[in-house]
N, C-alpha and C. Protein backbone atom coordinates (compact mmCIF):
# COMPACT_ATOMS: atom_id res chain seq x y z
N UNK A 1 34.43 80.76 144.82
CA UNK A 1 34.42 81.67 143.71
C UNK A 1 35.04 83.01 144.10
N UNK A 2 34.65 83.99 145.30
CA UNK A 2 35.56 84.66 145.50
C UNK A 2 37.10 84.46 145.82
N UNK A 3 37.24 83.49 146.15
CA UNK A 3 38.48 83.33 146.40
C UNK A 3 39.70 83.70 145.10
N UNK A 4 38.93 82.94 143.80
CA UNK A 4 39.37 83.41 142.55
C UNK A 4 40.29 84.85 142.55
N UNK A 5 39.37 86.16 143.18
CA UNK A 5 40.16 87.11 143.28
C UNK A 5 41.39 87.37 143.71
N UNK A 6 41.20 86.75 145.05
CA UNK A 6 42.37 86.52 146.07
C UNK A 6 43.87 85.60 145.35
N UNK A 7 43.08 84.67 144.86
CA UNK A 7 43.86 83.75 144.42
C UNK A 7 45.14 84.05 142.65
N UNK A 8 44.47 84.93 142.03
CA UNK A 8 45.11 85.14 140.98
C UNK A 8 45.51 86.65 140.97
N UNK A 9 44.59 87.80 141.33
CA UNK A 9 44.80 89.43 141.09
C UNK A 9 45.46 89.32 142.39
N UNK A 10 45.00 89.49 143.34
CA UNK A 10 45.55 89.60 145.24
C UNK A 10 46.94 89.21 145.88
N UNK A 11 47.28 87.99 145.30
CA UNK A 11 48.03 87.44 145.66
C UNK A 11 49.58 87.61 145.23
N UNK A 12 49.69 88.38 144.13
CA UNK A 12 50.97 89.04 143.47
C UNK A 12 51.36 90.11 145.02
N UNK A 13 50.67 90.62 144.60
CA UNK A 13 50.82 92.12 145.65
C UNK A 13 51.23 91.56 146.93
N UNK A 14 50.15 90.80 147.70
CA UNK A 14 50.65 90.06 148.81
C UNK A 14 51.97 89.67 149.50
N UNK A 15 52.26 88.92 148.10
CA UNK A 15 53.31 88.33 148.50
C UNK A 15 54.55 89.76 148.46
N UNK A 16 54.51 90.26 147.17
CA UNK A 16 55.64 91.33 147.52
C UNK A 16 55.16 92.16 148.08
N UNK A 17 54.41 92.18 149.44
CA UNK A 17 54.44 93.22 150.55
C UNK A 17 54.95 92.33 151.74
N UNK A 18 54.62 90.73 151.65
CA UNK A 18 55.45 90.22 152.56
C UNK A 18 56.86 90.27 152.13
N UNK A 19 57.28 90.35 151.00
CA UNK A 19 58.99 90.37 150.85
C UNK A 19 59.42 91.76 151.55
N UNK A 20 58.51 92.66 151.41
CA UNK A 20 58.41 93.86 151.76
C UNK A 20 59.35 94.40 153.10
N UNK A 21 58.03 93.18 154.08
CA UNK A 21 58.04 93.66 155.58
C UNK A 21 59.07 92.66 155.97
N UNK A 22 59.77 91.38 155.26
CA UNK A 22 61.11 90.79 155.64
C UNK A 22 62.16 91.31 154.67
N UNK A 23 62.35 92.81 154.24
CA UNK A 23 63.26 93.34 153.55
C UNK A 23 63.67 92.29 152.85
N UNK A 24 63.08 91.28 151.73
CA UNK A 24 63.49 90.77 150.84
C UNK A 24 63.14 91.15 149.43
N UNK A 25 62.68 92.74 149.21
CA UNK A 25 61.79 93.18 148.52
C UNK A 25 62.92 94.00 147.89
N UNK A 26 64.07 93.72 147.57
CA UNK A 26 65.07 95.15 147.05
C UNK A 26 64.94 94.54 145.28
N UNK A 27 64.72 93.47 144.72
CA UNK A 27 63.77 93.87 143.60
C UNK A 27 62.27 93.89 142.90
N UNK A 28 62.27 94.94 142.08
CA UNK A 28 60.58 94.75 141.45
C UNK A 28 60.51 93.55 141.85
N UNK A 29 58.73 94.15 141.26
CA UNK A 29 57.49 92.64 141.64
C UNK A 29 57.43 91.80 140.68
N UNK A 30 57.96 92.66 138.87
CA UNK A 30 58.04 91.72 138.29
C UNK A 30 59.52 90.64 137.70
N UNK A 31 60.31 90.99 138.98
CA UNK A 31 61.65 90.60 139.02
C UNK A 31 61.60 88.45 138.80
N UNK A 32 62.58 88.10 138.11
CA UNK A 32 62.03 86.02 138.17
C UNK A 32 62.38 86.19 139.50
N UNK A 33 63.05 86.58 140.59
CA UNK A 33 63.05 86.25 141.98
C UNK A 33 61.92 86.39 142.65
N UNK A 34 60.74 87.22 142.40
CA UNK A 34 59.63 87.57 142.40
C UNK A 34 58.58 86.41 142.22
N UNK A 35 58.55 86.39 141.01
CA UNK A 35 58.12 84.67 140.47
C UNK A 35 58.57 83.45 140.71
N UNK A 36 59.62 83.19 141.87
CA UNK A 36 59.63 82.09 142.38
C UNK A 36 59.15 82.46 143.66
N UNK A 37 59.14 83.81 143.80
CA UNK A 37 58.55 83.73 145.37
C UNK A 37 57.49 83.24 145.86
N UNK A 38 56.52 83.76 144.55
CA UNK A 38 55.19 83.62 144.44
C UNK A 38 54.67 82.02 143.70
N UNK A 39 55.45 81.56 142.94
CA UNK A 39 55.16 80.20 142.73
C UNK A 39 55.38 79.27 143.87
N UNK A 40 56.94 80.02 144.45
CA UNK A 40 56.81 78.61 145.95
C UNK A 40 56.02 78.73 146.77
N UNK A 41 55.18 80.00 147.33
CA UNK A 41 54.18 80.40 148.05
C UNK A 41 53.00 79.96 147.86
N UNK A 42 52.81 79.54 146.38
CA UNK A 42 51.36 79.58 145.75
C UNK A 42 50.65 78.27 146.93
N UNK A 43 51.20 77.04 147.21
CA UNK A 43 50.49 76.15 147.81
C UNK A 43 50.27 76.72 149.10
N UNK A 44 50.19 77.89 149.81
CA UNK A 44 49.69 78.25 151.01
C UNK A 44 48.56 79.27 150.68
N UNK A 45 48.92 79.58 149.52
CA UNK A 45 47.39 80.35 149.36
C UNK A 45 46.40 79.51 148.86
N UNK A 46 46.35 78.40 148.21
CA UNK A 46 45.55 77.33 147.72
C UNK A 46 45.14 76.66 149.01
N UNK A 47 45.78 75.71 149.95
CA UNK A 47 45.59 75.49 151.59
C UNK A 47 44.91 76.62 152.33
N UNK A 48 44.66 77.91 152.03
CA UNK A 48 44.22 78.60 152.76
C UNK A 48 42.57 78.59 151.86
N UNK A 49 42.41 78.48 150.78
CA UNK A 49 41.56 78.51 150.27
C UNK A 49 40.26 77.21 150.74
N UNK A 50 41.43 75.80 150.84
CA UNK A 50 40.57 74.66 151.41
C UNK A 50 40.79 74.84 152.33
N UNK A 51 41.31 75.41 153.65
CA UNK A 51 40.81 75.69 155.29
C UNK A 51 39.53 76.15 155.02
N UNK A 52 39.85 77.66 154.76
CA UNK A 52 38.34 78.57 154.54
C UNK A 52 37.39 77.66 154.26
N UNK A 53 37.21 77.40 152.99
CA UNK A 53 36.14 76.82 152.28
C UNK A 53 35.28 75.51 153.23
N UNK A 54 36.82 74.60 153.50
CA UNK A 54 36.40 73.56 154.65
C UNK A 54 35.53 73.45 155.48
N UNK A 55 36.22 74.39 156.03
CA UNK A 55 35.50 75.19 157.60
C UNK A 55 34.05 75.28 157.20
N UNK A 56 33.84 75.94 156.51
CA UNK A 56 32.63 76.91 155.87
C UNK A 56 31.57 75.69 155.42
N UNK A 57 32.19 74.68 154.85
CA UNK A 57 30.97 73.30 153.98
C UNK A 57 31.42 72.91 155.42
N UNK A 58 31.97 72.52 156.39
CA UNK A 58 31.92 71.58 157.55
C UNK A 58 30.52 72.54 158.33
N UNK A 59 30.61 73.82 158.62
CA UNK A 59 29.81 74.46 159.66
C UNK A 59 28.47 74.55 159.01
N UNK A 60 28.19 74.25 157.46
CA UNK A 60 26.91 74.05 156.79
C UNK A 60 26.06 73.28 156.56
N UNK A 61 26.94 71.77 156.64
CA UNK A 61 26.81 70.48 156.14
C UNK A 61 26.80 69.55 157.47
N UNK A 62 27.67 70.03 158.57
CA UNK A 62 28.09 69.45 159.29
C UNK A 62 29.90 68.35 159.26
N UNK A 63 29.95 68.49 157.67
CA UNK A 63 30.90 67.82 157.38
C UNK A 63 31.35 68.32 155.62
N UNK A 64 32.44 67.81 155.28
CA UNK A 64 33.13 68.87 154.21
C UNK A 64 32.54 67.80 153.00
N UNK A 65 31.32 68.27 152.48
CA UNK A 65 30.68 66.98 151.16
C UNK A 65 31.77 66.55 149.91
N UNK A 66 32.74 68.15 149.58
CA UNK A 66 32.94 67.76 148.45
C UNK A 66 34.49 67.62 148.39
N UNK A 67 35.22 67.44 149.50
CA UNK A 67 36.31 66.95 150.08
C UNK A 67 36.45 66.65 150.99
N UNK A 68 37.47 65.35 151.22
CA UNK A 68 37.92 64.98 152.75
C UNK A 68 39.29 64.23 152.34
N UNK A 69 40.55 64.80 152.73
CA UNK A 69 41.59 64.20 152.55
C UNK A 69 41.59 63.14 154.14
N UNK A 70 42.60 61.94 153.55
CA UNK A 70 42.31 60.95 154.63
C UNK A 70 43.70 60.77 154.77
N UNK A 71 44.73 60.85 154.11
CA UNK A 71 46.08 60.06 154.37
C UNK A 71 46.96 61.00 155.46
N UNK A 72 48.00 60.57 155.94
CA UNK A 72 48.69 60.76 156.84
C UNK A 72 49.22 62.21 157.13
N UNK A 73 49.22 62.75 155.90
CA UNK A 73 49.68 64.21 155.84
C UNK A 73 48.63 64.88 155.53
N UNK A 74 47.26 64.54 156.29
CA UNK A 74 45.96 65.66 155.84
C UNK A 74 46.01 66.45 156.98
N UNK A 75 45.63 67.30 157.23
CA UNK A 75 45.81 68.40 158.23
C UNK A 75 44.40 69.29 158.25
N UNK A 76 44.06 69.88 159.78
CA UNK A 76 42.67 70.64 159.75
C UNK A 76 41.40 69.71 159.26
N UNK A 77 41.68 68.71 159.87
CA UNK A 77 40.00 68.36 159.79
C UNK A 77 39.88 67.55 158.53
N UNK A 78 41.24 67.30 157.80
CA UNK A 78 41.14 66.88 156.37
C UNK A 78 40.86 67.72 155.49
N UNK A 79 41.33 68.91 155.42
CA UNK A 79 40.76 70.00 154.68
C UNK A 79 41.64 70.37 153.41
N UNK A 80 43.15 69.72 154.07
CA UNK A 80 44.30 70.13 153.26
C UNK A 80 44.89 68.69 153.31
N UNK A 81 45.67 68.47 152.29
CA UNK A 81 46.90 67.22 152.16
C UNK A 81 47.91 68.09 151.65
N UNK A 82 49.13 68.08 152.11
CA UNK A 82 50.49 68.48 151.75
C UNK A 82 51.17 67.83 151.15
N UNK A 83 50.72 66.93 150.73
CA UNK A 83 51.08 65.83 149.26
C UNK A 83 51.14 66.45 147.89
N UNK A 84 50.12 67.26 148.36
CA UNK A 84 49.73 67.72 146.78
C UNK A 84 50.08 69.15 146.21
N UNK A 85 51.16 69.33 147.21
CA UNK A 85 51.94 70.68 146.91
C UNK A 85 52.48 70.93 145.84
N UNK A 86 52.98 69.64 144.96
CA UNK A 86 53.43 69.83 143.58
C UNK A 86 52.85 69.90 142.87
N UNK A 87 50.99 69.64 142.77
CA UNK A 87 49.92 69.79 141.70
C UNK A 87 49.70 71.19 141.76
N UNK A 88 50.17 72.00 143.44
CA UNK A 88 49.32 73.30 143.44
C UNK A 88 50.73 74.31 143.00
N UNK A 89 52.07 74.12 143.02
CA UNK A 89 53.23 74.54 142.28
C UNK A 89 52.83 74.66 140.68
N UNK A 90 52.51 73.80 140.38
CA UNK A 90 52.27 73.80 138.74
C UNK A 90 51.32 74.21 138.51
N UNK A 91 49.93 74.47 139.37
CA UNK A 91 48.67 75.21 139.29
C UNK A 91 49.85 77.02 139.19
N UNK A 92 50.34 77.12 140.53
CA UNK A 92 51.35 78.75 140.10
C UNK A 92 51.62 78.85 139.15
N UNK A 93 52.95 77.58 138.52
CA UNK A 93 53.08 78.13 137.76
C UNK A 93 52.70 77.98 136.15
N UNK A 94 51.67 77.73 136.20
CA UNK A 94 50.50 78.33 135.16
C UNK A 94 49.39 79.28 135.07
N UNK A 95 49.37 79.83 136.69
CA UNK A 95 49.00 81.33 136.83
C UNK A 95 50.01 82.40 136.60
N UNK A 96 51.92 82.32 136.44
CA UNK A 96 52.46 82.87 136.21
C UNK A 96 52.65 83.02 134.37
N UNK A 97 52.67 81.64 134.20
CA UNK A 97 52.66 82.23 132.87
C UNK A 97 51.87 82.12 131.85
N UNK A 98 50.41 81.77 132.54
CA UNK A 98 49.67 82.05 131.22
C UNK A 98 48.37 82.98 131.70
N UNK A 99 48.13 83.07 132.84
CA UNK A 99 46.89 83.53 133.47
C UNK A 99 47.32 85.28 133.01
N UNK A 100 48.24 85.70 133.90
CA UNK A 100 49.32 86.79 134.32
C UNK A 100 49.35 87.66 132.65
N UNK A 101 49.81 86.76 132.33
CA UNK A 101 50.36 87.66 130.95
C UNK A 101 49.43 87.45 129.65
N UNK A 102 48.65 86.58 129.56
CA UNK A 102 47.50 86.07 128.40
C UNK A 102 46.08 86.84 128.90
N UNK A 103 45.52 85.83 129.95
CA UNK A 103 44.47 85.87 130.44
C UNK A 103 44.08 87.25 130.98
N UNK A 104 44.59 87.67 132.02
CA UNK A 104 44.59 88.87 132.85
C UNK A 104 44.28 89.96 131.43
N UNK A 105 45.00 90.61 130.50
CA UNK A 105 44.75 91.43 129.95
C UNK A 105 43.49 91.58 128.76
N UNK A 106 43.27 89.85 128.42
CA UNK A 106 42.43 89.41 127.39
C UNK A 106 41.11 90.03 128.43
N UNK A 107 40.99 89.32 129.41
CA UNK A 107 39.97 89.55 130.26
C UNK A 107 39.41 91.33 130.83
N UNK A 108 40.01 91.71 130.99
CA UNK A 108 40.25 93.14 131.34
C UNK A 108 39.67 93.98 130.28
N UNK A 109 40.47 93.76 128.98
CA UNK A 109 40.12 93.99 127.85
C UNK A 109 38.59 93.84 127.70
N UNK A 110 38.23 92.65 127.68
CA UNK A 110 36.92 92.05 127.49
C UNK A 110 35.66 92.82 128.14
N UNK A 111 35.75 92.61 129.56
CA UNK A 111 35.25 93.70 130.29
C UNK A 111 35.04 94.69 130.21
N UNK A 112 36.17 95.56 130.55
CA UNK A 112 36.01 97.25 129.82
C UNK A 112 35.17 97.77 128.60
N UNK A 113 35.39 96.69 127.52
CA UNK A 113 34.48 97.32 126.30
C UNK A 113 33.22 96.77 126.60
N UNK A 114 32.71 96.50 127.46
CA UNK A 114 31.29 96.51 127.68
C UNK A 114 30.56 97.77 128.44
């Protein structure tokens, strides 16, 4: 659940501070070169989410209850499959265009007037 933060508000910025520090940053954040940066990126912040999490139900449980990837390309303990990089691409980019520009402000909105 925290990760949520990381994963949708955090992760814009992130990434264009890494374009940043490999001087690939000479346009805005909300440039479409921007938005592919961050959509092709998106499956390493999702993989970082099931390391963490992994780790965390493995060191609680002893073992990860509510995942275990098994096939050839699982990695860390089974924590991650790199198979599924194209489910977590299309997870981006539907944080780019509907989370980002719908959600984000509806929500914000929502909030504040309380």
């Amino acid at each position: 659940m925290m990760w949520t933060v990381v994963l949708l508000e955090r992760y814009p910025g992130a990434v264009h501070s890494l374009a940043q520090h490999f001087g690939l940053a000479v346009l805005p954040a909300s440039s479409l070169w921007h938005v592919f940066l961050r959509v092709g990126l998106f499956p390493l912040n999702v993989w970082m989410l099931e390391i963490v999490e992994g780790y965390m139900l493995m060191f609680l449980y002893g073992f990860n209850p509510a995942w275990t990837y098994t096939s050839p390309d699982a990695y860390f303990h089974g924590n991650i499959c790199l198979s599924h990089a194209s489910v977590w691409w299309l997870l981006g980019v539907l944080v780019e265009v509907v989370y980002h520009p719908w959600l984000a402000p509806t929500i914000k909105a929502w909030v504040g007037s309380e």
